[in-house]
C-alpha atoms as a PDB file:
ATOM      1  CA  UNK A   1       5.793  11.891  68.481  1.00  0.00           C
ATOM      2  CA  UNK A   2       5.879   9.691  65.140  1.00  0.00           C
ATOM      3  CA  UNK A   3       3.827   9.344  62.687  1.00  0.00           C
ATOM      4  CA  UNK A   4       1.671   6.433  63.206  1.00  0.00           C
ATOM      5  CA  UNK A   5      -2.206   5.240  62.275  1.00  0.00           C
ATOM      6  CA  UNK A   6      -4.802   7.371  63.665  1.00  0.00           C
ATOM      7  CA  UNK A   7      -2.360  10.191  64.190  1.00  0.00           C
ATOM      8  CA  UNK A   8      -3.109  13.798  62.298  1.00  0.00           C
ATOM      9  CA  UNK A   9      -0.166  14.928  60.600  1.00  0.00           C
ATOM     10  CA  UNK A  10       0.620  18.330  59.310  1.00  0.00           C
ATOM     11  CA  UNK A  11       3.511  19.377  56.436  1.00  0.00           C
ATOM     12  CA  UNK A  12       3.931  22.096  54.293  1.00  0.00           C
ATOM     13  CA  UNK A  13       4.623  20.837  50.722  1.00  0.00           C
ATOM     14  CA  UNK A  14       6.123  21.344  46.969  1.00  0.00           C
ATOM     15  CA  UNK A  15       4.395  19.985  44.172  1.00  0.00           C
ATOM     16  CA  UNK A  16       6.325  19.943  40.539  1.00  0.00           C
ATOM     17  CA  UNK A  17       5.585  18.398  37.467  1.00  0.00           C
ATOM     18  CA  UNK A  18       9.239  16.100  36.753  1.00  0.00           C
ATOM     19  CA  UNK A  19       9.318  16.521  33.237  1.00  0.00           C
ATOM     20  CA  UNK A  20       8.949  20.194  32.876  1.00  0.00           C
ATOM     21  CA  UNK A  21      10.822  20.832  36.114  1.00  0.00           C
ATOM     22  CA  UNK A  22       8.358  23.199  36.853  1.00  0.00           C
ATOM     23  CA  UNK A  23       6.799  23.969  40.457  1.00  0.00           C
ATOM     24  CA  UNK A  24       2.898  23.483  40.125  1.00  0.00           C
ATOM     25  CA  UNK A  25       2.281  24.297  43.750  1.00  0.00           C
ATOM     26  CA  UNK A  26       3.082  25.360  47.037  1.00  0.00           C
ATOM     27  CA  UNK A  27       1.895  24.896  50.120  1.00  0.00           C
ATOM     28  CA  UNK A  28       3.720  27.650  52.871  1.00  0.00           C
ATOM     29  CA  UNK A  29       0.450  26.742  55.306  1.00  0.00           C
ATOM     30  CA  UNK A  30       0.710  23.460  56.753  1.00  0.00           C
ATOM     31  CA  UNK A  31      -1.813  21.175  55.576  1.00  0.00           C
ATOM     32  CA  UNK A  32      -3.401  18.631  57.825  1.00  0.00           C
ATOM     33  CA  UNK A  33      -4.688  15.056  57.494  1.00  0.00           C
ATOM     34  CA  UNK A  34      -5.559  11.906  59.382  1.00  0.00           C
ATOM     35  CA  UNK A  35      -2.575   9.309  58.602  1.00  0.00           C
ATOM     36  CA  UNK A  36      -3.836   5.704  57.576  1.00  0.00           C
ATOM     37  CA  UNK A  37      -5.957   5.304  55.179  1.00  0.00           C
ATOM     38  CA  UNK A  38      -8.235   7.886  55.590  1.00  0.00           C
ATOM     39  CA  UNK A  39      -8.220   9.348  52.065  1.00  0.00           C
ATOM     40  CA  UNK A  40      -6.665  12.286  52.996  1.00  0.00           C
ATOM     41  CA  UNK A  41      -3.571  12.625  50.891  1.00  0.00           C
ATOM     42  CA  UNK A  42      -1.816  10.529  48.501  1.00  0.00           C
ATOM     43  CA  UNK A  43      -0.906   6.814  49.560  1.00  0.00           C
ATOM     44  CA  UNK A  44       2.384   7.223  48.321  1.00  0.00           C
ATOM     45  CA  UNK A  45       2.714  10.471  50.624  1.00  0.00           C
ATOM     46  CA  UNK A  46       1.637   8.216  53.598  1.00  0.00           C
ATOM     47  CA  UNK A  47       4.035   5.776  52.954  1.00  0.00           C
ATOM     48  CA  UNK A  48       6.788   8.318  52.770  1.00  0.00           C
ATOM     49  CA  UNK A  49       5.971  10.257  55.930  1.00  0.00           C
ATOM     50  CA  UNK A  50       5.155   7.059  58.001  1.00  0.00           C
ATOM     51  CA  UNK A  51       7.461   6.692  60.947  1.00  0.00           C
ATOM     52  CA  UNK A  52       8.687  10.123  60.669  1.00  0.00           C
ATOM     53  CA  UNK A  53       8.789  13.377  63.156  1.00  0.00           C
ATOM     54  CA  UNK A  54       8.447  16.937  63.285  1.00  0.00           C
ATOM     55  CA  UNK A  55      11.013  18.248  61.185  1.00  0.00           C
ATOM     56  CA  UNK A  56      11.675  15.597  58.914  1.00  0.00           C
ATOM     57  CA  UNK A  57      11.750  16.163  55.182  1.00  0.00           C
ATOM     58  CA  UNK A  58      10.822  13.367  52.449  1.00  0.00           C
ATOM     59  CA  UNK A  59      10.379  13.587  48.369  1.00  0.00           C
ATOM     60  CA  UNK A  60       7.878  11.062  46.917  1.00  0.00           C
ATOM     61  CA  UNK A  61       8.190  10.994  42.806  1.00  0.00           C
ATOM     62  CA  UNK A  62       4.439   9.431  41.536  1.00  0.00           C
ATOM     63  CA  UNK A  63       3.977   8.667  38.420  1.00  0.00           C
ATOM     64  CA  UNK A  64       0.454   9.341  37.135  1.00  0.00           C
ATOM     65  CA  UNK A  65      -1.573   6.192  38.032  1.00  0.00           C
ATOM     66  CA  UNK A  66      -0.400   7.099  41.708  1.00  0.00           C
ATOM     67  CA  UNK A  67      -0.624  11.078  41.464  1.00  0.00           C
ATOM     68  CA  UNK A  68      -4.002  12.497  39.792  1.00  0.00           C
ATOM     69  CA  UNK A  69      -4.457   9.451  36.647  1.00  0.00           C
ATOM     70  CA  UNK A  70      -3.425   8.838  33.218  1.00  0.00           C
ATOM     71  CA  UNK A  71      -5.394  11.761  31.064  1.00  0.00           C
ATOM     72  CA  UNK A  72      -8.375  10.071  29.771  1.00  0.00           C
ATOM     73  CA  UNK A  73      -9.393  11.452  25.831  1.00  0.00           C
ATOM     74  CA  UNK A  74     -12.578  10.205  25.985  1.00  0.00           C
ATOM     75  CA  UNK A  75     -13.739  13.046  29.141  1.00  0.00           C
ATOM     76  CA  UNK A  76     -13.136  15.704  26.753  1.00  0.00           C
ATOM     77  CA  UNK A  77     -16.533  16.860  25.647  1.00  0.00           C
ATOM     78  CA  UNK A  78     -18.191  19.094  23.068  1.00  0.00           C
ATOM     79  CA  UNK A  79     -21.442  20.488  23.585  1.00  0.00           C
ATOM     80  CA  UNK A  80     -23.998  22.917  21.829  1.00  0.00           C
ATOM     81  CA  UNK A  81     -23.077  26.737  22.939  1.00  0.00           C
ATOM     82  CA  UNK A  82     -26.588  27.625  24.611  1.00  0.00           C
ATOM     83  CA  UNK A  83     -26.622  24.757  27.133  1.00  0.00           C
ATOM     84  CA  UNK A  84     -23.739  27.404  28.602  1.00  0.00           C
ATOM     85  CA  UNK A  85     -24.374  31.126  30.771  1.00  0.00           C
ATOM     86  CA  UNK A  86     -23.258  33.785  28.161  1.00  0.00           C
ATOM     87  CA  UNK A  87     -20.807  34.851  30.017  1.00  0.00           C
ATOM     88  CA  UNK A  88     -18.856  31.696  30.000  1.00  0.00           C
ATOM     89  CA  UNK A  89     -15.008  32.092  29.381  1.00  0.00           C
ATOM     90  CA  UNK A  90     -12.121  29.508  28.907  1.00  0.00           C
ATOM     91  CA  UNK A  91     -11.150  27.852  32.856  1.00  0.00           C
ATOM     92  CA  UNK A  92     -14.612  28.033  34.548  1.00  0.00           C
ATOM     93  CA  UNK A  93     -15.397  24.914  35.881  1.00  0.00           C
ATOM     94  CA  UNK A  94     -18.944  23.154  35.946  1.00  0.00           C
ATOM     95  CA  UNK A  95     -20.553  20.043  37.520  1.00  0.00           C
ATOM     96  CA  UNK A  96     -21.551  17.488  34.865  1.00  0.00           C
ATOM     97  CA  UNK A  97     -22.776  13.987  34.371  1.00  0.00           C
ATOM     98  CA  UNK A  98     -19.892  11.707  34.353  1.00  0.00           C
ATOM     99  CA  UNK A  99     -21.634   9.892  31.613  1.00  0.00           C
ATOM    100  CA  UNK A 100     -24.304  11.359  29.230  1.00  0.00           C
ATOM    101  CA  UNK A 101     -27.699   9.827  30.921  1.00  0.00           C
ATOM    102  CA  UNK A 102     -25.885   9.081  34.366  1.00  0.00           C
ATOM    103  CA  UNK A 103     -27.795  11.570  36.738  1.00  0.00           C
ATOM    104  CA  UNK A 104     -25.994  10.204  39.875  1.00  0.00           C
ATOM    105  CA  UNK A 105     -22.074  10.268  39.073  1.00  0.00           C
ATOM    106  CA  UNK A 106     -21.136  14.052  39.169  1.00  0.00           C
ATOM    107  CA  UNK A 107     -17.575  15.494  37.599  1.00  0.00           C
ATOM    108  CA  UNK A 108     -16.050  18.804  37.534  1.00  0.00           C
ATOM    109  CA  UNK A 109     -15.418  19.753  34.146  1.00  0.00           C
ATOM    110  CA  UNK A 110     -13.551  23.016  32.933  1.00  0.00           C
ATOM    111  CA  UNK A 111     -13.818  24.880  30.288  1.00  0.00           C
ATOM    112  CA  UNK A 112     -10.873  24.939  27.697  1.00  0.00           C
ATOM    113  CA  UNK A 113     -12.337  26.629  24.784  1.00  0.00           C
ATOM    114  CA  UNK A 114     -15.202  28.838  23.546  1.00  0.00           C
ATOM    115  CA  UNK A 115     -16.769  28.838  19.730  1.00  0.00           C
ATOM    116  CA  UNK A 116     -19.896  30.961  19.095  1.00  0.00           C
ATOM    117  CA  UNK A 117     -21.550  27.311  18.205  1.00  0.00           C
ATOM    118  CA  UNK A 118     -19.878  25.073  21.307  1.00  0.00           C
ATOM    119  CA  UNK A 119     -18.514  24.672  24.289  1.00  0.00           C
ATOM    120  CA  UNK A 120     -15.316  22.519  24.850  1.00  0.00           C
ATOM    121  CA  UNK A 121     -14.888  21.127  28.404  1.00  0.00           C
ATOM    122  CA  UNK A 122     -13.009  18.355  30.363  1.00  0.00           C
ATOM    123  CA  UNK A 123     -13.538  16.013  32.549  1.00  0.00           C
ATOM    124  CA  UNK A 124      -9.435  15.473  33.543  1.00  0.00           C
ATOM    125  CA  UNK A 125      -7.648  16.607  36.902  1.00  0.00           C
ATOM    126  CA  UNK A 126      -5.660  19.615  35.180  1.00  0.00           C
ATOM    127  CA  UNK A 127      -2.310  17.632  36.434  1.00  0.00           C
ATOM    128  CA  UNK A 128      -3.970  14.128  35.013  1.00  0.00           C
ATOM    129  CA  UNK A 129      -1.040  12.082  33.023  1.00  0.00           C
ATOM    130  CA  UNK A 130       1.408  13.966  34.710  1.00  0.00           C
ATOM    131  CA  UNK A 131       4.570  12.669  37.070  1.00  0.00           C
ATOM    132  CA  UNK A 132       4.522  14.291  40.149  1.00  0.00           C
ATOM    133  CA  UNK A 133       7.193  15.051  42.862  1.00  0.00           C
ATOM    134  CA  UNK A 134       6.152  15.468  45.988  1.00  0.00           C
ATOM    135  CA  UNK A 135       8.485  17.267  48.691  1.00  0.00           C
ATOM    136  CA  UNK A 136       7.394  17.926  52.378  1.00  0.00           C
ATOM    137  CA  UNK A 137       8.304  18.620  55.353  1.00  0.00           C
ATOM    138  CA  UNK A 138       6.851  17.506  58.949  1.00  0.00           C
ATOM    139  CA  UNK A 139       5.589  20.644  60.439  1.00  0.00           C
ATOM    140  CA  UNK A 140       3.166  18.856  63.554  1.00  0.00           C
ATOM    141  CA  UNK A 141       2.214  15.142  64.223  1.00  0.00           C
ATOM    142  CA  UNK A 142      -0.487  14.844  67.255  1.00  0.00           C
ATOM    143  CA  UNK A 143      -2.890  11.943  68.372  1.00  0.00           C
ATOM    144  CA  UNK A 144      -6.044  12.224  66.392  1.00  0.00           C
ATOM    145  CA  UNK A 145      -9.481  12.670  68.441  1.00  0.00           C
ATOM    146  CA  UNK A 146     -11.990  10.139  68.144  1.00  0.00           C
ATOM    147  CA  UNK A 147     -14.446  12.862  65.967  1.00  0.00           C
ATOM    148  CA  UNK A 148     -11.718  13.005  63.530  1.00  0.00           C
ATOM    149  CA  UNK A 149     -11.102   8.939  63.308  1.00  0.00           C
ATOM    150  CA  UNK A 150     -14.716   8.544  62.923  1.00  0.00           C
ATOM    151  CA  UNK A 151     -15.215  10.871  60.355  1.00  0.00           C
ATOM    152  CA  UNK A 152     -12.413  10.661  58.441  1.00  0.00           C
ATOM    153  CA  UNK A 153     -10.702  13.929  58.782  1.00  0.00           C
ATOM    154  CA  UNK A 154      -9.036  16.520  60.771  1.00  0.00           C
ATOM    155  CA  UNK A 155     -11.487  19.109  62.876  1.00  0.00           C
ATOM    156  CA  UNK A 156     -10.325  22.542  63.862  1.00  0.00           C
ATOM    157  CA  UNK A 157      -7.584  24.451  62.656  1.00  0.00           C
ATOM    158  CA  UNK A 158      -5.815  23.277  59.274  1.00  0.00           C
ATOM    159  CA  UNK A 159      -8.629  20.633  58.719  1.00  0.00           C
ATOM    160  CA  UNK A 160     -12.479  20.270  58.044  1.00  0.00           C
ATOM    161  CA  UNK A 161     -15.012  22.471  59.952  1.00  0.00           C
ATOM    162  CA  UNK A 162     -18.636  21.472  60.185  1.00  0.00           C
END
């Protein structure tokens, strides 16, 4: 079977950052998604692997608009020390307000450094403003159910369980 719309695909996966040559992550599971245009991986990615069978490998290079976005200055923020647990340490993450008075946009923020008076923490995808490459192989393409079309993602093994 090829991979077409509405069909779940599963690859295992490389991720390295191109200018440091240096491999970020690795995926020896298979991963799972719904292919086209379900959210569920990188367009780019879909793209690459569309068409394609079990077996077959492809590389996608993204630069950062099409990877995890350019890093952004201003969601590095500094707040007061005690609005923290005291047993916070550098790389914790936290769920803020994308904005300061927005109480309905939430962010993941993590911590990148601890002062005795503040708490430094940001708001970036820890790959953001890097250029990606992406290298995969096809590990299973199947028909996906109608569960998994309507909501958007793969049930049962490799995917989402409600």
């Amino acid at each position: 079977m090829k991979v077409t719309k509405d069909s779940v695909v599963s690859l295992r996966y490389e991720l390295t950052d191109v200018s440091a040559g240096e491999l970020l992550e690795k995926a020896d599971d298979p991963i799972s998604y719904v292919h086209g245009g379900y959210d569920g991986i990188f367009p780019a990615v879909e793209e690459a692997v569309h068409g394609k069978s079990i077996g077959d490998k492809f590389s996608v290079t993204m630069d950062a608009d099409d990877a995890f976005g350019e890093y952004e200055h201003e969601l590095v923020r500094v707040e007061p020390r005690e609005m923290f647990p005291k047993d916070i340490e550098v790389g914790m993450q936290f769920e803020g307000g994308a904005e300061e008075d927005d109480d309905e946009d939430f962010m993941l923020y993590t911590v990148i450094e601890v002062t005795d008076k503040e708490v430094t923490v940001d708001g970036n995808h820890p790959l953001a403003g890097k250029t990606i490459k992406f290298e995969g192989i096809i590990t299973a393409v199947r028909a996906a159910t109608q569960e998994e079309l309507d909501h958007g993602h793969v049930h049962g093994e490799g995917g989402h369980h409600h």
